[in-house]
N, C-alpha and C. Protein backbone atom coordinates (compact mmCIF):
# COMPACT_ATOMS: atom_id res chain seq x y z
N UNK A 1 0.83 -1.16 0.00
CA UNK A 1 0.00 0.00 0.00
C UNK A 1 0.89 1.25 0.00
N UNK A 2 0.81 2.30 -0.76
CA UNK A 2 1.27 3.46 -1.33
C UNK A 2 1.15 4.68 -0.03
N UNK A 3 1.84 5.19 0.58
CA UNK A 3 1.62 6.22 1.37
C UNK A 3 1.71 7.75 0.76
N UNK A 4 0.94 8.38 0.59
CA UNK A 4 1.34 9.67 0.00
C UNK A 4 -0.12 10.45 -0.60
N UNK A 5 -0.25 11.89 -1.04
CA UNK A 5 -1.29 12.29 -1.70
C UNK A 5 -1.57 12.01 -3.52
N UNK A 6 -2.59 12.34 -3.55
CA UNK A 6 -2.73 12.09 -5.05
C UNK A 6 -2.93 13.69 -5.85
N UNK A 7 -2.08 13.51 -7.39
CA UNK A 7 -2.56 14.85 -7.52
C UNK A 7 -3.64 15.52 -7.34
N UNK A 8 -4.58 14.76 -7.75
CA UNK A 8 -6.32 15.67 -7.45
C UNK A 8 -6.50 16.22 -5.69
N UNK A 9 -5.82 15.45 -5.29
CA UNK A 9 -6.19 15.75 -3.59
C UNK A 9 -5.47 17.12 -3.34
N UNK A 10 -3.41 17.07 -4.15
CA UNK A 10 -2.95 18.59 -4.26
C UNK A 10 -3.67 19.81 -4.87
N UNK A 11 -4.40 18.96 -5.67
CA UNK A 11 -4.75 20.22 -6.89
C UNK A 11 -5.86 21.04 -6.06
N UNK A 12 -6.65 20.15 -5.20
CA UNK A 12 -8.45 20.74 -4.62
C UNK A 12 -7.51 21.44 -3.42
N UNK A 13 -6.94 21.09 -3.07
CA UNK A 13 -5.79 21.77 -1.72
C UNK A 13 -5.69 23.59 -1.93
N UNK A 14 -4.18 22.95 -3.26
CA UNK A 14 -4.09 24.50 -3.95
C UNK A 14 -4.82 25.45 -4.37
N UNK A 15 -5.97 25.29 -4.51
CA UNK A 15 -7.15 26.00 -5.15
C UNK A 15 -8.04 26.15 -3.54
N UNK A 16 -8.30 25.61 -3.02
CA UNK A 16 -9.03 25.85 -1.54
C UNK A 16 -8.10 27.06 -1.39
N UNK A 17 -6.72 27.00 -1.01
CA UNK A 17 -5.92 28.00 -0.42
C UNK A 17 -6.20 29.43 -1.34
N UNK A 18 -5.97 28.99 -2.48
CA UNK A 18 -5.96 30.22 -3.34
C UNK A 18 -7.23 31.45 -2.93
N UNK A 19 -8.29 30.43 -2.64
CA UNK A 19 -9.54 31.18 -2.76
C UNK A 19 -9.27 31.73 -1.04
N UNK A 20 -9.25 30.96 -0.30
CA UNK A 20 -8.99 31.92 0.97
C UNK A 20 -7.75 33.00 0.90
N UNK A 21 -6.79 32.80 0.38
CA UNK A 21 -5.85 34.03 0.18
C UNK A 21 -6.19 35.35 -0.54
N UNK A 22 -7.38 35.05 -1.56
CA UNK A 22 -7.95 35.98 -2.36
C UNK A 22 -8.78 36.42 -1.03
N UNK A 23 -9.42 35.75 -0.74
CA UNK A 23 -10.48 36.45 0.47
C UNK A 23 -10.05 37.32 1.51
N UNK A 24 -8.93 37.21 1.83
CA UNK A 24 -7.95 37.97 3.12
C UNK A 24 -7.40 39.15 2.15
N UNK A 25 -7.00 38.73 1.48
CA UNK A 25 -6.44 40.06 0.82
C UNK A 25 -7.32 41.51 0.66
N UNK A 26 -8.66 40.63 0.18
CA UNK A 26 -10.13 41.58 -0.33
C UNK A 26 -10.02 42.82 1.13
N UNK A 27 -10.10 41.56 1.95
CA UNK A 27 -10.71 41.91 3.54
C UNK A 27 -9.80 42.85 4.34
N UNK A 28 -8.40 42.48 3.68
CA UNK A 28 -7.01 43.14 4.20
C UNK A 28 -7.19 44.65 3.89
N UNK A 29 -7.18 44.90 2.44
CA UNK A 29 -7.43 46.03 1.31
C UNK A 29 -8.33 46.96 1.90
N UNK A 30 -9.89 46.39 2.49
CA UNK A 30 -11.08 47.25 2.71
C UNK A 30 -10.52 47.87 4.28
N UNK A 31 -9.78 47.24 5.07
CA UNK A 31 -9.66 47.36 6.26
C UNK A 31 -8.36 48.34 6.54
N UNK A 32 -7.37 48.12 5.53
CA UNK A 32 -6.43 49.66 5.69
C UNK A 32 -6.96 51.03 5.04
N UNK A 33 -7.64 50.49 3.63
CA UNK A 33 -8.50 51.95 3.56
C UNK A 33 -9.53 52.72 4.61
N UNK A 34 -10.13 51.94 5.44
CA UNK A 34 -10.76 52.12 6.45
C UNK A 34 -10.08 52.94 7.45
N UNK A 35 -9.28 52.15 7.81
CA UNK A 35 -8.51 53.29 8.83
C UNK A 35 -7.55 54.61 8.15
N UNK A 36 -7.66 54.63 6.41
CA UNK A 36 -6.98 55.72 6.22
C UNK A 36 -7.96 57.14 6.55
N UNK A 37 -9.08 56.50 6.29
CA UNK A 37 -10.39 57.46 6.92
C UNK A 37 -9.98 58.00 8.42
N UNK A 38 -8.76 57.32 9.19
CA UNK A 38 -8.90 57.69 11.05
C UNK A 38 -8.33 59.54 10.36
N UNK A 39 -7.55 59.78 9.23
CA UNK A 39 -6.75 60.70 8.86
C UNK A 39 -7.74 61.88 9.06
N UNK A 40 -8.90 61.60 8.34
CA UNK A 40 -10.13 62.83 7.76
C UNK A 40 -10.91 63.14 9.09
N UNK A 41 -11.35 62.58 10.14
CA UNK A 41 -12.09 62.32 10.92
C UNK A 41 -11.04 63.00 12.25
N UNK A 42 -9.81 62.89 12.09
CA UNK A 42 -8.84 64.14 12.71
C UNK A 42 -8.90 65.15 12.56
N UNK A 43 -8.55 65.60 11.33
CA UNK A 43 -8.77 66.71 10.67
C UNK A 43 -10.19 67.23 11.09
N UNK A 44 -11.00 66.57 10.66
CA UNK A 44 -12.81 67.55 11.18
C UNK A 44 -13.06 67.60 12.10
N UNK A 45 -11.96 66.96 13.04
CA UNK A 45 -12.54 67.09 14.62
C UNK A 45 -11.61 68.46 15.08
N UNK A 46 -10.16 68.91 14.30
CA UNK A 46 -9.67 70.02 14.43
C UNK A 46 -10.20 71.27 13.83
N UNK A 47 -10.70 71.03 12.56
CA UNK A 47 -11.98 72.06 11.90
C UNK A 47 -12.89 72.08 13.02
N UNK A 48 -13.89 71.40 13.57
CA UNK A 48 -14.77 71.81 14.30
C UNK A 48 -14.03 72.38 15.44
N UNK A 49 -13.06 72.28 16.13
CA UNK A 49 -12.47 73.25 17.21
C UNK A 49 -12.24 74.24 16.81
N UNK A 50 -11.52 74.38 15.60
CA UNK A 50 -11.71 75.87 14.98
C UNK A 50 -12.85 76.69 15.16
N UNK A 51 -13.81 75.68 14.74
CA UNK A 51 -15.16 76.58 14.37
C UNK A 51 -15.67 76.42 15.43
N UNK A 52 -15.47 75.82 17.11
CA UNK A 52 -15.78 76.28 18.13
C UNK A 52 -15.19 77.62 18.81
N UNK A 53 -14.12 77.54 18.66
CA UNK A 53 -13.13 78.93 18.93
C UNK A 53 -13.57 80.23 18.40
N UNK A 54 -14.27 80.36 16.88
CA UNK A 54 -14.47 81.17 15.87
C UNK A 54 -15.49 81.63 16.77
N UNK A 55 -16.84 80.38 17.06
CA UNK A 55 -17.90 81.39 17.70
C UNK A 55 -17.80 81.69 18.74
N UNK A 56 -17.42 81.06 19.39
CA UNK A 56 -17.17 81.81 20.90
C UNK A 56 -16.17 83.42 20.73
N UNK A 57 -15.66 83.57 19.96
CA UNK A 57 -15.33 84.59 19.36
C UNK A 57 -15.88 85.82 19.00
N UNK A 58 -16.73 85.34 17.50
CA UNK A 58 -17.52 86.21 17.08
C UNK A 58 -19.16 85.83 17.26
N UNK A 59 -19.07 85.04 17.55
CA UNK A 59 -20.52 85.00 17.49
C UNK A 59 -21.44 83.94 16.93
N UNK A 60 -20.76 83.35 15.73
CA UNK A 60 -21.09 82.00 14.84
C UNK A 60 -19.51 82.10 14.13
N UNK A 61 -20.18 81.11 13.37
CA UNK A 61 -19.10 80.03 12.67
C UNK A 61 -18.49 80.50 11.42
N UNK A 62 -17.23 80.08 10.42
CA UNK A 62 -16.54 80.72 9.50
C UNK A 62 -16.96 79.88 8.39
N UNK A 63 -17.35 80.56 7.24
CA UNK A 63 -17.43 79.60 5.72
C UNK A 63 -16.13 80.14 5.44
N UNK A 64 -14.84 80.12 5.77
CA UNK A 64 -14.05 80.23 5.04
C UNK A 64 -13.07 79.40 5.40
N UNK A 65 -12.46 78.47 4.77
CA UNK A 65 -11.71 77.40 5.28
C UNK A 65 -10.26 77.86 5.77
N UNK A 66 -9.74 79.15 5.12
CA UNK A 66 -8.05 79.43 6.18
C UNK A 66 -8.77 79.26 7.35
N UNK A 67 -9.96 80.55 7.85
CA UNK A 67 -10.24 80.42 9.36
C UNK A 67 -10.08 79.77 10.02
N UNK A 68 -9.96 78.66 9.58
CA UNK A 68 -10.03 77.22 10.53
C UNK A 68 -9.16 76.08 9.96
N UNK A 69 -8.08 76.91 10.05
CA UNK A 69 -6.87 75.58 9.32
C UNK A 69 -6.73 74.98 8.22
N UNK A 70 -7.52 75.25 7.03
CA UNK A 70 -7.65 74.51 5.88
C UNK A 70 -6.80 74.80 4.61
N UNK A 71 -6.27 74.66 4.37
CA UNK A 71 -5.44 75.93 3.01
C UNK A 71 -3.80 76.02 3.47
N UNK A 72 -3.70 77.15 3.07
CA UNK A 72 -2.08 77.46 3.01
C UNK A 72 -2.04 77.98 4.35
N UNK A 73 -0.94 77.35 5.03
CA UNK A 73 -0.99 77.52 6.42
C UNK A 73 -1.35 76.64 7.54
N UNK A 74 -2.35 75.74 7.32
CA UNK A 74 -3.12 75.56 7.97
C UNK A 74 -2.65 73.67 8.18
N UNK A 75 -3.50 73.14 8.92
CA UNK A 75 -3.52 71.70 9.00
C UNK A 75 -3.67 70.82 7.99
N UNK A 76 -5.21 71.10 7.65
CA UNK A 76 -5.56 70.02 6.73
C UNK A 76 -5.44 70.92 5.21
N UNK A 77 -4.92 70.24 4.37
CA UNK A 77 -4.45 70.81 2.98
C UNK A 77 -6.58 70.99 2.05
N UNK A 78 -6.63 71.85 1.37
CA UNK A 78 -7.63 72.45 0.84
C UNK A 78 -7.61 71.62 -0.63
N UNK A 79 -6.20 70.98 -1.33
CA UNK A 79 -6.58 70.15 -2.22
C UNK A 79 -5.45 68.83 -1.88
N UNK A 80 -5.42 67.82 -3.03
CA UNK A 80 -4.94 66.85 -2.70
C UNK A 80 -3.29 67.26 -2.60
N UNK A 81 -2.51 66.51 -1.66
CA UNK A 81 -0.96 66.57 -1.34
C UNK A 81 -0.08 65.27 -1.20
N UNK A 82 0.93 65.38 -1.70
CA UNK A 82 1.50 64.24 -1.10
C UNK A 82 1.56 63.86 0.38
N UNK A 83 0.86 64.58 1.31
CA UNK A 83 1.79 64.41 2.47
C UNK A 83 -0.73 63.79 3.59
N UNK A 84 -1.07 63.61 2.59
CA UNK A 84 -2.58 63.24 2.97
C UNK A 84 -3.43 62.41 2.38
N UNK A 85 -4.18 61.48 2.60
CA UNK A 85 -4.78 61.28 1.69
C UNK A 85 -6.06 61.68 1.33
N UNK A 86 -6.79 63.25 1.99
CA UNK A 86 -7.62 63.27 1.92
C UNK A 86 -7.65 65.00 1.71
N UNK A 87 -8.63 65.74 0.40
CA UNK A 87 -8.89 67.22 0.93
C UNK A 87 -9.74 67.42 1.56
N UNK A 88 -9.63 69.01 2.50
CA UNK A 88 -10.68 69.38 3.03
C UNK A 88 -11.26 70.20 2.63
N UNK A 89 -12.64 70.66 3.17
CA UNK A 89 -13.27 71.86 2.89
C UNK A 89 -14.48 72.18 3.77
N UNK A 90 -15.43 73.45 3.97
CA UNK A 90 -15.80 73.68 4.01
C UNK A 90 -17.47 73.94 3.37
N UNK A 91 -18.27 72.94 3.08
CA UNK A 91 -19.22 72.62 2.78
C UNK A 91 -20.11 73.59 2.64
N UNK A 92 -20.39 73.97 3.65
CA UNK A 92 -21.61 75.23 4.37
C UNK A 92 -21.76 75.86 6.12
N UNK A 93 -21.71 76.74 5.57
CA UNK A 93 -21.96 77.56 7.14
C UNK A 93 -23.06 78.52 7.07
N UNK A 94 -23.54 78.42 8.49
CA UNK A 94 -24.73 79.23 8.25
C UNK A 94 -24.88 79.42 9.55
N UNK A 95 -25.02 80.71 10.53
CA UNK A 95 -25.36 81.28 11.59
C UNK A 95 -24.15 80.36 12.94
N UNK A 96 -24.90 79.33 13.46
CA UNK A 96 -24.26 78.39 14.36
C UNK A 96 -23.76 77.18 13.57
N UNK A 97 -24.21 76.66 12.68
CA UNK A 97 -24.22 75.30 12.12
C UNK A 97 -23.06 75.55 10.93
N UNK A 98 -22.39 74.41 10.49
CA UNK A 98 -21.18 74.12 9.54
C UNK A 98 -21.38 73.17 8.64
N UNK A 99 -20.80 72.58 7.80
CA UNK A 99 -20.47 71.03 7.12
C UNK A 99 -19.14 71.40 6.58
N UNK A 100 -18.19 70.50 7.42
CA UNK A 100 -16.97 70.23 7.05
C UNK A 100 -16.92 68.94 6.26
N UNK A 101 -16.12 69.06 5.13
CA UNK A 101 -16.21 67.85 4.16
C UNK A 101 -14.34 67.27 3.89
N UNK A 102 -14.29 65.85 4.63
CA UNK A 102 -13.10 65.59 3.56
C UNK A 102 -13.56 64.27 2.32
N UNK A 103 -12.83 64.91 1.06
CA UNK A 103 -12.76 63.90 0.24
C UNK A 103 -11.47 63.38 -0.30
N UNK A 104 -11.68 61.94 -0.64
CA UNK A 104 -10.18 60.85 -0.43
C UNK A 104 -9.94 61.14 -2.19
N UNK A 105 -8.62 61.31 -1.77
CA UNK A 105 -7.90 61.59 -3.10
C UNK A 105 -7.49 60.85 -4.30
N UNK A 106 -8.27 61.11 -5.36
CA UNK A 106 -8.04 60.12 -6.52
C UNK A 106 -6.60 60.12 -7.35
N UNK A 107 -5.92 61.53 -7.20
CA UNK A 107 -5.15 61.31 -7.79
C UNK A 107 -4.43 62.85 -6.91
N UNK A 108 -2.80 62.52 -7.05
CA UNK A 108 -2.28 64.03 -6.42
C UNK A 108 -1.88 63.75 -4.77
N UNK A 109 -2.73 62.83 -4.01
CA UNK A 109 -2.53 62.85 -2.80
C UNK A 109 -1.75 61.75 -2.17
N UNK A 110 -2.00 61.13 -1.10
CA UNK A 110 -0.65 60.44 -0.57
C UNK A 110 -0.77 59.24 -0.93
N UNK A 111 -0.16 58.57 -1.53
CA UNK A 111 -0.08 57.30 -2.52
C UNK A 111 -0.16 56.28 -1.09
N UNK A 112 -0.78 54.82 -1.50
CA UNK A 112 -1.30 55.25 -2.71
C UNK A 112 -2.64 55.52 -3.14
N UNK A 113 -3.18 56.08 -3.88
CA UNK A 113 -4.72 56.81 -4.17
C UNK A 113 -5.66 55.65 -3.92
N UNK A 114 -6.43 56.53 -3.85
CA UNK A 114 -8.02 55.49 -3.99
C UNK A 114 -8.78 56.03 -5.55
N UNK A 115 -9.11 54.33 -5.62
CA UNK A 115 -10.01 54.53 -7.33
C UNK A 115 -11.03 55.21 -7.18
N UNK A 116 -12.05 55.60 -6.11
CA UNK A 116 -12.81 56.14 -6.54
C UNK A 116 -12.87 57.69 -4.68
N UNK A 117 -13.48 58.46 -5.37
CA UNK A 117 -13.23 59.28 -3.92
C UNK A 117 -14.37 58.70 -3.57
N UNK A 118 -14.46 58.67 -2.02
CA UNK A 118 -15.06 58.67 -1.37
C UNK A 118 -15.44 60.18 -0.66
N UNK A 119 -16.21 60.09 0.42
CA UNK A 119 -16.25 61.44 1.31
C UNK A 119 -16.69 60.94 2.72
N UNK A 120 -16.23 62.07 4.07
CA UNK A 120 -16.49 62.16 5.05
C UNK A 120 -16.93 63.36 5.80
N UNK A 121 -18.59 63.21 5.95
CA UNK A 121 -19.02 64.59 6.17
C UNK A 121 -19.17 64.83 8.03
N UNK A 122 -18.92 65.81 8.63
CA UNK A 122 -19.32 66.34 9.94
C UNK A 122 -20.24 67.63 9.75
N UNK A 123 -21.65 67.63 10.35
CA UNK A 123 -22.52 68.72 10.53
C UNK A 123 -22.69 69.18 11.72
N UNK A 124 -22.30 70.19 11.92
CA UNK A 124 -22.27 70.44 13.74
C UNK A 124 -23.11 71.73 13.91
N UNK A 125 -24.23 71.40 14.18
CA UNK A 125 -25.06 72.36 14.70
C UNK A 125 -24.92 72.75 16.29
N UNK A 126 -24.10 73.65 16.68
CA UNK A 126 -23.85 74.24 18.17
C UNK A 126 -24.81 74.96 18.92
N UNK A 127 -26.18 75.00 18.41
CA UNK A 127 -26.85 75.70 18.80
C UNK A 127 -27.76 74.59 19.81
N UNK A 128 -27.97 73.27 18.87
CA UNK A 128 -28.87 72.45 19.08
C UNK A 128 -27.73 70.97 19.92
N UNK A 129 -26.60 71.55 20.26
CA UNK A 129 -25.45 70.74 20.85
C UNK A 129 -25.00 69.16 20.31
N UNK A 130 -25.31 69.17 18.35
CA UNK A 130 -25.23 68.15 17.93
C UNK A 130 -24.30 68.36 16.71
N UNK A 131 -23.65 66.71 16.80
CA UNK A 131 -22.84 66.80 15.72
C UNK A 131 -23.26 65.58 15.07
N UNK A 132 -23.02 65.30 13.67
CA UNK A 132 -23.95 63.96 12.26
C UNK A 132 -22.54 64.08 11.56
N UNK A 133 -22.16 62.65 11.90
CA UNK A 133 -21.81 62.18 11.00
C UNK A 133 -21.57 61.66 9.81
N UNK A 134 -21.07 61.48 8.82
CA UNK A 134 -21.85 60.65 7.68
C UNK A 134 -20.49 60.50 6.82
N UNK A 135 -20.59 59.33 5.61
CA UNK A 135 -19.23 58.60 4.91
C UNK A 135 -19.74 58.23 3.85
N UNK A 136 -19.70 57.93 2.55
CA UNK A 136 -19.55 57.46 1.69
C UNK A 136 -18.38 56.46 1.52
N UNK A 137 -18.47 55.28 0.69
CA UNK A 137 -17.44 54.16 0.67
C UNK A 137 -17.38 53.63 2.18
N UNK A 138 -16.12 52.50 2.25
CA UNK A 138 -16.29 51.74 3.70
C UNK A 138 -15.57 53.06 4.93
N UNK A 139 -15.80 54.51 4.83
CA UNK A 139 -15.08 55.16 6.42
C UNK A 139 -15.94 55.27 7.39
């Protein structure tokens, strides 16, 4: 009697593995883009301190993104950079309330890119002591 495998037994082996290695990888891929999102979700939590500082200041909030770190000067870059993977901006402001927006960089920003942008929105209404989250793609 013969001790050993048969090719068909290697072959269903190699191919089992293959398909779980494809599967980890998928799962690997979705899960570092995920946390490249921790990047944007920094950033809007330093925009909204801005734009807490601003009103306690003046009174309400800034539609203008230097005000609050965004641009030349500032923290979070206003378009894509090597040194991010995400721009920011300034959405809307209106009296107390904001929408700070970052979107993930298709091309221009910190390698390596994402195929399609995504976005990560913060709405912080200070009047009504709430902040809404919201993401497009897996952030």
């Amino acid at each position: 009697m013969k001790k050993g495998f048969t090719l068909l037994e290697l072959i269903v082996v190699i191919v089992i593995l293959g398909i779980l290695a494809t599967l980890a990888t998928t799962q690997y891929t979705k899960m570092v883009e995920k946390s490249r999102g921790a990047e944007a979700r920094i950033m809007i939590g330093a925009i909204r301190t801005y734009q807490a500082a601003l009103r306690l200041q003046n009174g309400s909030v800034s539609s203008t993104g230097t005000d609050v770190g965004i641009g030349a000067g500032g923290d979070a870059p206003a378009l894509c950079t090597t040194s991010h993977y995400f721009s920011y901006s300034i959405a809307g402001a209106s009296g107390n309330t904001f929408t700070a927006l970052a979107t993930r960089c298709t091309s221009g920003g910190k390698s390596p890119n994402a195929a399609a942008a995504g976005t990560i929105t913060l709405i912080t209404d200070f009047d009504a002591g709430a902040d809404t989250w919201s993401s497009t793609s897996s952030y």
